[in-house]
Protein backbone atom coordinates (compact mmCIF):
# COMPACT_ATOMS: atom_id res chain seq x y z
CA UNK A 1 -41.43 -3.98 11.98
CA UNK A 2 -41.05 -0.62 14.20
CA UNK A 3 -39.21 2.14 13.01
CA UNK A 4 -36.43 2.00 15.36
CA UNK A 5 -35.88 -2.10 14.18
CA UNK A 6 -36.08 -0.76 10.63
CA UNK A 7 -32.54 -0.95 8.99
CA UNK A 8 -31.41 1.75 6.71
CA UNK A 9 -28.45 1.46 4.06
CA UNK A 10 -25.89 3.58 3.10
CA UNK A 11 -23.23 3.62 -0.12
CA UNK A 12 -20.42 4.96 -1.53
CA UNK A 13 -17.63 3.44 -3.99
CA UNK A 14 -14.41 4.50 -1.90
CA UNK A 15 -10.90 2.33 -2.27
CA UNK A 16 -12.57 1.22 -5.79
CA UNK A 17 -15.09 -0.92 -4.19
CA UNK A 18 -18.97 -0.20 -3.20
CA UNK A 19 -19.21 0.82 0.18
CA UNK A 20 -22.28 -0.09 2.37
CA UNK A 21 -23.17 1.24 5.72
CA UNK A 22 -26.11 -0.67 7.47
CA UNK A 23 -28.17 1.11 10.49
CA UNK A 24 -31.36 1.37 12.60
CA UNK A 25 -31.93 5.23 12.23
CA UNK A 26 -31.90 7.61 9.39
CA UNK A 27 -28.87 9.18 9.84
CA UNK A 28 -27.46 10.67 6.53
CA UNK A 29 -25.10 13.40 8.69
CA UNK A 30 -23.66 10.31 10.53
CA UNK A 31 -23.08 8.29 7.09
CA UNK A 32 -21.65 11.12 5.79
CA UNK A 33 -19.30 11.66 8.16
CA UNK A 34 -18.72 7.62 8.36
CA UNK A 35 -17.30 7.99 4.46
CA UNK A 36 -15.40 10.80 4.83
CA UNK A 37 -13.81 8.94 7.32
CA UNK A 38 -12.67 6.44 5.45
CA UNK A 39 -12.06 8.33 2.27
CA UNK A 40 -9.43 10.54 4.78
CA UNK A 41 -8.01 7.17 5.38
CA UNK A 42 -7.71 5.86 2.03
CA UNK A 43 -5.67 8.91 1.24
CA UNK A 44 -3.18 7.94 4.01
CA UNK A 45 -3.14 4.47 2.59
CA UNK A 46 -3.25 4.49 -1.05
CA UNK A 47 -0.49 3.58 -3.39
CA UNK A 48 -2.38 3.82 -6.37
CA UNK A 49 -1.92 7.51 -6.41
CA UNK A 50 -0.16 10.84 -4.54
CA UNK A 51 -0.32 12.54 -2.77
CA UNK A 52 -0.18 9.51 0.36
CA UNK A 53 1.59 8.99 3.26
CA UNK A 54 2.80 5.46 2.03
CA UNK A 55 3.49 6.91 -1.73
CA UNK A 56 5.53 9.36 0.32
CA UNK A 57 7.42 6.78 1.26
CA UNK A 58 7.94 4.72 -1.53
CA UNK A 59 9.29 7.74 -3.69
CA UNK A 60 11.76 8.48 -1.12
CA UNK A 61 13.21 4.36 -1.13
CA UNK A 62 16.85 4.56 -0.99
CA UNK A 63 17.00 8.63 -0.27
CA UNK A 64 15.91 8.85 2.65
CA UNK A 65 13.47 8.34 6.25
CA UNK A 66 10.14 9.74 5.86
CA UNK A 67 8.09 10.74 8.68
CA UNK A 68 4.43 9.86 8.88
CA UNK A 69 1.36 9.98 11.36
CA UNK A 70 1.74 7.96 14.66
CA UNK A 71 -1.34 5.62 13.26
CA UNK A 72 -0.02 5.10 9.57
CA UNK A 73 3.68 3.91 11.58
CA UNK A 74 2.02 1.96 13.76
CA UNK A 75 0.14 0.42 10.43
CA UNK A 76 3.57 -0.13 9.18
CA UNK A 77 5.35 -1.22 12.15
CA UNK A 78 2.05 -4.36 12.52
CA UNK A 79 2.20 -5.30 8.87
CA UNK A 80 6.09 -5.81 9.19
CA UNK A 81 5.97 -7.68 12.36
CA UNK A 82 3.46 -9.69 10.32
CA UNK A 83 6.35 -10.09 7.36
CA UNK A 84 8.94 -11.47 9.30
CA UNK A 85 6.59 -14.42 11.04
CA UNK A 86 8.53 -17.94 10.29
CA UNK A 87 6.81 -19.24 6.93
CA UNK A 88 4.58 -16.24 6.59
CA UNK A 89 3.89 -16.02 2.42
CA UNK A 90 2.15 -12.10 4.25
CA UNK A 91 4.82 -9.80 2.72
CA UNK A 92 4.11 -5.63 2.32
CA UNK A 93 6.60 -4.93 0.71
CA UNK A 94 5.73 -7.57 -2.35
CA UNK A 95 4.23 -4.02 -4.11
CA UNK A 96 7.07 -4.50 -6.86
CA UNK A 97 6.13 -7.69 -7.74
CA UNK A 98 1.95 -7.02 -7.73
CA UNK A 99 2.69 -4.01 -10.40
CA UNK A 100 4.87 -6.87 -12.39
CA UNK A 101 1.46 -8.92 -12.44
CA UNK A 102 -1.06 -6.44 -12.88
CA UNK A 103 -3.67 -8.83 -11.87
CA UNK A 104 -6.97 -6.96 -11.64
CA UNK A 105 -5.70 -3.68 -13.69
CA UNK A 106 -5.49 -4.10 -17.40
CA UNK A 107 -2.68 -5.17 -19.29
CA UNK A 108 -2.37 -8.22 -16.74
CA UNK A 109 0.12 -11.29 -18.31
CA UNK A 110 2.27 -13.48 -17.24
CA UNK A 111 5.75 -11.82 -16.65
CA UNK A 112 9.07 -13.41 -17.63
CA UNK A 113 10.96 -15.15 -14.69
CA UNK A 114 14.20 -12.46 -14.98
CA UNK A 115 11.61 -9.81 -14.34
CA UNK A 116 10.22 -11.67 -11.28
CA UNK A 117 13.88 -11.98 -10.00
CA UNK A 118 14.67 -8.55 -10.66
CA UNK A 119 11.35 -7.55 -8.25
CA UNK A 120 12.18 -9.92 -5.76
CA UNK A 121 14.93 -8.80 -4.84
CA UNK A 122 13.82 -5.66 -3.84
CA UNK A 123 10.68 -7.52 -1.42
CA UNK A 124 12.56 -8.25 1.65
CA UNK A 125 10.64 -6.53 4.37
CA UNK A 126 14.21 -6.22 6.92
CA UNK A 127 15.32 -3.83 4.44
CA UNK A 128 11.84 -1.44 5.91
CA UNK A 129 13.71 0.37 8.72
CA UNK A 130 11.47 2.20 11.38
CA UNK A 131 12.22 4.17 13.75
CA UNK A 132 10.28 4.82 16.68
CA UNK A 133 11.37 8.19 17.96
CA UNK A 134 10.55 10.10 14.73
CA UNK A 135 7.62 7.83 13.67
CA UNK A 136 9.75 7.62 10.35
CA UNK A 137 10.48 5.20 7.97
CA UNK A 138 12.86 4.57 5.26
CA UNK A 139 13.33 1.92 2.53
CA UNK A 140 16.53 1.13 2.15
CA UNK A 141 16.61 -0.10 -1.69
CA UNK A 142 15.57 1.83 -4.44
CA UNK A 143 12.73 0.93 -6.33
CA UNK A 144 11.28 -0.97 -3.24
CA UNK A 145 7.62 -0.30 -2.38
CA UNK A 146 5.77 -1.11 0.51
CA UNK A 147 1.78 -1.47 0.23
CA UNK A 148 -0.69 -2.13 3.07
CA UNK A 149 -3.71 -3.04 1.11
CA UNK A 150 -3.62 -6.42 2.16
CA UNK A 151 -4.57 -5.28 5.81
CA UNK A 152 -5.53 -1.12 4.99
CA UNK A 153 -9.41 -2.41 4.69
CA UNK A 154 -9.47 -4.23 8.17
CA UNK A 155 -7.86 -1.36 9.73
CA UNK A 156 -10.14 0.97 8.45
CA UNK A 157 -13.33 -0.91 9.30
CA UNK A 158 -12.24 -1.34 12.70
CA UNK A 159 -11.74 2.77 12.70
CA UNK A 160 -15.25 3.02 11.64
CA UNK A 161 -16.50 0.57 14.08
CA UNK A 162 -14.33 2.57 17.03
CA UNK A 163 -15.81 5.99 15.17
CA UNK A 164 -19.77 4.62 15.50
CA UNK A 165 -19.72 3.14 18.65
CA UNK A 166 -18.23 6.97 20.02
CA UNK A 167 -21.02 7.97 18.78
CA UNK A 168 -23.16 6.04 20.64
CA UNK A 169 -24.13 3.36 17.37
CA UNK A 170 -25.13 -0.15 19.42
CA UNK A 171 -26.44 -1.59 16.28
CA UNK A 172 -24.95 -1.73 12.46
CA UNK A 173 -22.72 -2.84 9.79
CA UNK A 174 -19.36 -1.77 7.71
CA UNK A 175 -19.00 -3.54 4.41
CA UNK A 176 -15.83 -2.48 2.89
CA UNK A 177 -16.11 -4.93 -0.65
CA UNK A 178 -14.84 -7.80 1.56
CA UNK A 179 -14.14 -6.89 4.73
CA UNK A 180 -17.40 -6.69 6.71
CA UNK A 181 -17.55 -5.28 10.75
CA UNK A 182 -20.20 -5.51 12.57
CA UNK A 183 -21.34 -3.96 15.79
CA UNK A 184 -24.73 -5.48 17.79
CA UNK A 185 -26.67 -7.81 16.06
CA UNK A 186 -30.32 -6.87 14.51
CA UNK A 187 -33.36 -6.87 16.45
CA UNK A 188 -35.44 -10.24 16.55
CA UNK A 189 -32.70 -12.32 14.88
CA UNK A 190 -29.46 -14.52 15.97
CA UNK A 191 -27.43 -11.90 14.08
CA UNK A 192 -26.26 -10.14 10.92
CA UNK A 193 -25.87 -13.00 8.30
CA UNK A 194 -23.30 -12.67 5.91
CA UNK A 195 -23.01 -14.57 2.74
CA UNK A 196 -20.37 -17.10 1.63
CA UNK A 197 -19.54 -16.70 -1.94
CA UNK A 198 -19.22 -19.52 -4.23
CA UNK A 199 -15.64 -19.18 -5.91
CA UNK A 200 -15.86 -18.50 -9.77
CA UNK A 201 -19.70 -18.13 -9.97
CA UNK A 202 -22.23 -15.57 -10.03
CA UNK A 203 -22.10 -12.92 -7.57
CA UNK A 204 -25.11 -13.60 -5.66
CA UNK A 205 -24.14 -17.24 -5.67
CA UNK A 206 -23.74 -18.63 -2.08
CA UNK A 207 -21.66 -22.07 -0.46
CA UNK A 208 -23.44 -20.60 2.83
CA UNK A 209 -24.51 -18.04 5.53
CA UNK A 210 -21.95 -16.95 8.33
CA UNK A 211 -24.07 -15.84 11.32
CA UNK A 212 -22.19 -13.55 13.37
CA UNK A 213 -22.81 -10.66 16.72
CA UNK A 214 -20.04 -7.83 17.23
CA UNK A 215 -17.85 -10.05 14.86
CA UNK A 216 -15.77 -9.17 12.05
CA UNK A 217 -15.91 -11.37 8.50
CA UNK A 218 -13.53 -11.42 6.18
CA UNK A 219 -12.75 -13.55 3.18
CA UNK A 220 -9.67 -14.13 0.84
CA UNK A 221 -10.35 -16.15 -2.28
CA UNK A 222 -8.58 -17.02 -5.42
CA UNK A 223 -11.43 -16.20 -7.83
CA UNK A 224 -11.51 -12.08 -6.26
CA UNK A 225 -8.93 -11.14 -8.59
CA UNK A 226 -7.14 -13.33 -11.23
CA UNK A 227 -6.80 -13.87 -15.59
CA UNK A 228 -6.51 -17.37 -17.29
CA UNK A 229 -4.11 -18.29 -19.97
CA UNK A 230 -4.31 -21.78 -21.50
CA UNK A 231 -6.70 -22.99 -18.91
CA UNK A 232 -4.29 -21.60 -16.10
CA UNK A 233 -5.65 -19.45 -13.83
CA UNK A 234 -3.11 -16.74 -12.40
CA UNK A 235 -4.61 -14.91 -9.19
CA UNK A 236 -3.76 -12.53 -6.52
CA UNK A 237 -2.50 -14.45 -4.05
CA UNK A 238 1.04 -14.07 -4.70
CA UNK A 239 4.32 -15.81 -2.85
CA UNK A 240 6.98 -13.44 -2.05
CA UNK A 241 9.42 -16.30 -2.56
CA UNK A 242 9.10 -17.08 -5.89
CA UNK A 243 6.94 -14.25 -7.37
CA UNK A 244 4.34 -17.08 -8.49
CA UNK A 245 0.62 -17.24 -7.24
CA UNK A 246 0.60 -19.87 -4.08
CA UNK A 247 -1.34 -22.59 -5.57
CA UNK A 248 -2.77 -25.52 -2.88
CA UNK A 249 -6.35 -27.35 -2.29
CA UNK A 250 -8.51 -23.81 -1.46
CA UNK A 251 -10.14 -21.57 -3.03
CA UNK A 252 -10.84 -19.49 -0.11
CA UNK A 253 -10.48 -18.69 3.57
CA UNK A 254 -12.63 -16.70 5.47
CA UNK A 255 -11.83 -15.34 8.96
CA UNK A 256 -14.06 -14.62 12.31
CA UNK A 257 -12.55 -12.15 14.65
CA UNK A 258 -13.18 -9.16 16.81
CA UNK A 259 -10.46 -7.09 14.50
CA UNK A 260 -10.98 -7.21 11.00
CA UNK A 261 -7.27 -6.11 10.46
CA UNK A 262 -7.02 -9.55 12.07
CA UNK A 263 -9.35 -10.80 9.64
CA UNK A 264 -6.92 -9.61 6.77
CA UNK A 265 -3.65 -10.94 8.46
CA UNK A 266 -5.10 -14.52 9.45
CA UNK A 267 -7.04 -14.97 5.22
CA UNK A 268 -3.01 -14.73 3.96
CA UNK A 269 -1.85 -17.00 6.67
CA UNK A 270 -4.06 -19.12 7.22
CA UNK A 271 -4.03 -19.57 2.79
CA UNK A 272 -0.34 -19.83 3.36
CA UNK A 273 -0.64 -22.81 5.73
CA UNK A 274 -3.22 -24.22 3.70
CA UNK A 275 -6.27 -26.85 5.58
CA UNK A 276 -4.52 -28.92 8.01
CA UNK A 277 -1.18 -26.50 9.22
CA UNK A 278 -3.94 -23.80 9.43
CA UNK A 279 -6.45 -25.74 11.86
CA UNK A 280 -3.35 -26.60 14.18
CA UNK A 281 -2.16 -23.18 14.28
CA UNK A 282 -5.82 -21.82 14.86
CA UNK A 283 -6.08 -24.69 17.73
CA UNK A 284 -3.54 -22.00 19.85
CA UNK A 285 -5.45 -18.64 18.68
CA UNK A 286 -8.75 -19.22 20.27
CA UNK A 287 -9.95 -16.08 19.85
CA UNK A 288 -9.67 -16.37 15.52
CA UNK A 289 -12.01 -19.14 13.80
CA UNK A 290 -11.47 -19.59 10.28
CA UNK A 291 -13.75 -21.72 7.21
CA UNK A 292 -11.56 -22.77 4.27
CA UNK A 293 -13.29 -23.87 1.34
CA UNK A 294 -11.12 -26.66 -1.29
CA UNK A 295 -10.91 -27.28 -4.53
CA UNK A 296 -12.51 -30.76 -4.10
CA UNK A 297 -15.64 -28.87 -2.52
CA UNK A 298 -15.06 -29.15 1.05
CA UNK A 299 -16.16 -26.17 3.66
CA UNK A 300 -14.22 -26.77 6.66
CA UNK A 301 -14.75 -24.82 9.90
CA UNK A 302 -11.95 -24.88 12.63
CA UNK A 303 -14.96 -24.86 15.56
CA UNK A 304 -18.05 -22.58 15.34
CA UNK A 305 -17.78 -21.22 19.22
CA UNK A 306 -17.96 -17.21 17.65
CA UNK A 307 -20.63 -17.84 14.71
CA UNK A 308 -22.79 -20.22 12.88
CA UNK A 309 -22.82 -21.65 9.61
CA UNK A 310 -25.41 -22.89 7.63
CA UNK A 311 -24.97 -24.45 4.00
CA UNK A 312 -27.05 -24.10 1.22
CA UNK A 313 -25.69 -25.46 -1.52
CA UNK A 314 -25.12 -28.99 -1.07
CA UNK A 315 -22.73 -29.90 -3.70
CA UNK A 316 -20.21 -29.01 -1.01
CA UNK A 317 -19.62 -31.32 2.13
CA UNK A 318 -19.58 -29.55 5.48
CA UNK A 319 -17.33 -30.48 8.19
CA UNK A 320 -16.44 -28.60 11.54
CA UNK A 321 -13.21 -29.62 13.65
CA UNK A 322 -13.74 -30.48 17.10
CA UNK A 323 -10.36 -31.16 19.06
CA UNK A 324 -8.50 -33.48 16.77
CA UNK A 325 -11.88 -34.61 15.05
CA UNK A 326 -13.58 -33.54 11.87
């Protein structure tokens, strides 16, 4: 291998996940100023702590409008667009109902149905009113909270990709724990191969390899974040309708896009719609491809005209959807 094919890796935890920067020259300055970019981000984004432009606004729910930066509106103004789609189970302002779970912070347990009502009703994303001459925005119940972590890591990938290929990056990789972007493909190979995790199994355990060029990757899955009571498993995945986890045949869904805020949007959709709604919907949205893994061990690919797939663990039947054929 020559030096300039050699691939050098960068990481940071940021957004409470490892952070890994791939590229083909030794570049600390530019890594540095790769995770300073998104930790500036995060601190726009975050509602786990304040000072944030989005904990800005949440405080103020039922005061009053609270201005923010042109990019964090526009943020807001996409993820509530994405809200209000017919049957979406995508909902930001569901943040009163996550902190009733608690799933992935400690202390997690199943919460009693008046307490899920009482959240609910403050998760109706009409009640988010924007405006678009002061970039402001004001929640209009008190005690609601909006929370854009189900698309902040897409968005920011795609900022980093935008941010390396400025400077002149042809070749490289963004993995933000889950959402991976990718820019170029690596020298002498059919691209950057990114792994398909097996749901509830060791980390390094793989259904398959996604091979993908100037792509983004990103997968959704029940087993990321979730506790177990009496053989009930109670993850993430959460429907704004009745509080509950959305429970149907997968386990996962995995997106293929040029966006990876896309990526985020279409993994909650597409888990919404579940196998067969999802491959319909996808057949109109050429420009998304999608792999859903079921409970009954299934990987099933809506085409594979953006990336290849190859399975390695054969315990799991492979199908790809042609048309109106499997």
């Amino acid at each position: 291998m020559s030096t300039s094919d050699a691939v050098y890796a960068y990481s940071a935890v940021l957004m409470g996940s490892p952070i890994q920067l791939k590229l083909f020259d030794h570049n600390e300055a530019l890594a540095r100023d790769v995770f300073r970019l998104i930790k500036h981000q995060e601190n726009l984004l975050t509602v786990n702590r304040t000072p944030s432009e989005v904990m800005n606004i949440n405080l103020a729910a039922g005061q009053h409008p609270v201005q923010v930066n042109p990019r964090v509106f526009e943020l807001i103004r996409c993820a509530k667009a994405v809200s209000l789609l017919p049957g979406s189970i995508f909902n930001f302002t569901i943040g009163p109902v996550v902190k009733c779970w608690k799933i992935g912070f400690q202390g997690n347990s199943v919460p009693p149905e008046s307490e899920l009502s009482a959240c609910l009703t403050r998760c109706d994303p009409h009640d988010v009113i924007i405006d678009e001459s002061t970039h402001s925005v004001f929640l209009a119940k008190e005690g609601m909270e909006i929370d854009l972590g189900a698309i902040a890591k897409g968005y920011i990938a795609d900022c980093v990709q935008g941010f390396l290929r400025q400077q002149g990056v042809t070749r490289g990789l963004i993995n933000l724990g889950g959402n991976v972007q990718t820019l170029g493909e690596p020298a002498d190979q059919q691209g950057w191969a990114i792994g398909l995790k097996k749901p509830f199994a060791a980390t390094d355990a793989l259904i398959g390899v996604i091979t993908v060029v100037n792509k983004s990757v990103v997968t959704s899955g029940v087993y990321e974040r979730y506790f177990q009571v009496n053989d009930q498993i109670y993850h993430h995945i959460l429907d704004a309708k009745t509080g509950y986890p959305l429970n149907n045949e997968l386990l996962s869904v995995t997106i293929i896009s040029d966006r990876s805020i896309d990526g985020d949007i279409y993994t909650t959709l597409l888990y919404g719609m579940g196998v067969e709604k999802g491959i319909a919907y996808l057949a109109e949205h050429a420009d998304i491809e999608a792999i859903f893994v079921t409970r009954d061990q299934r990987v099933i690919c809506s085409s594979q005209r953006h990336f290849n797939f190859e399975l390695l663990d054969h315990h799991y039947q492979l199908s790809c959807f042609t048309g109106n054929n499997a």
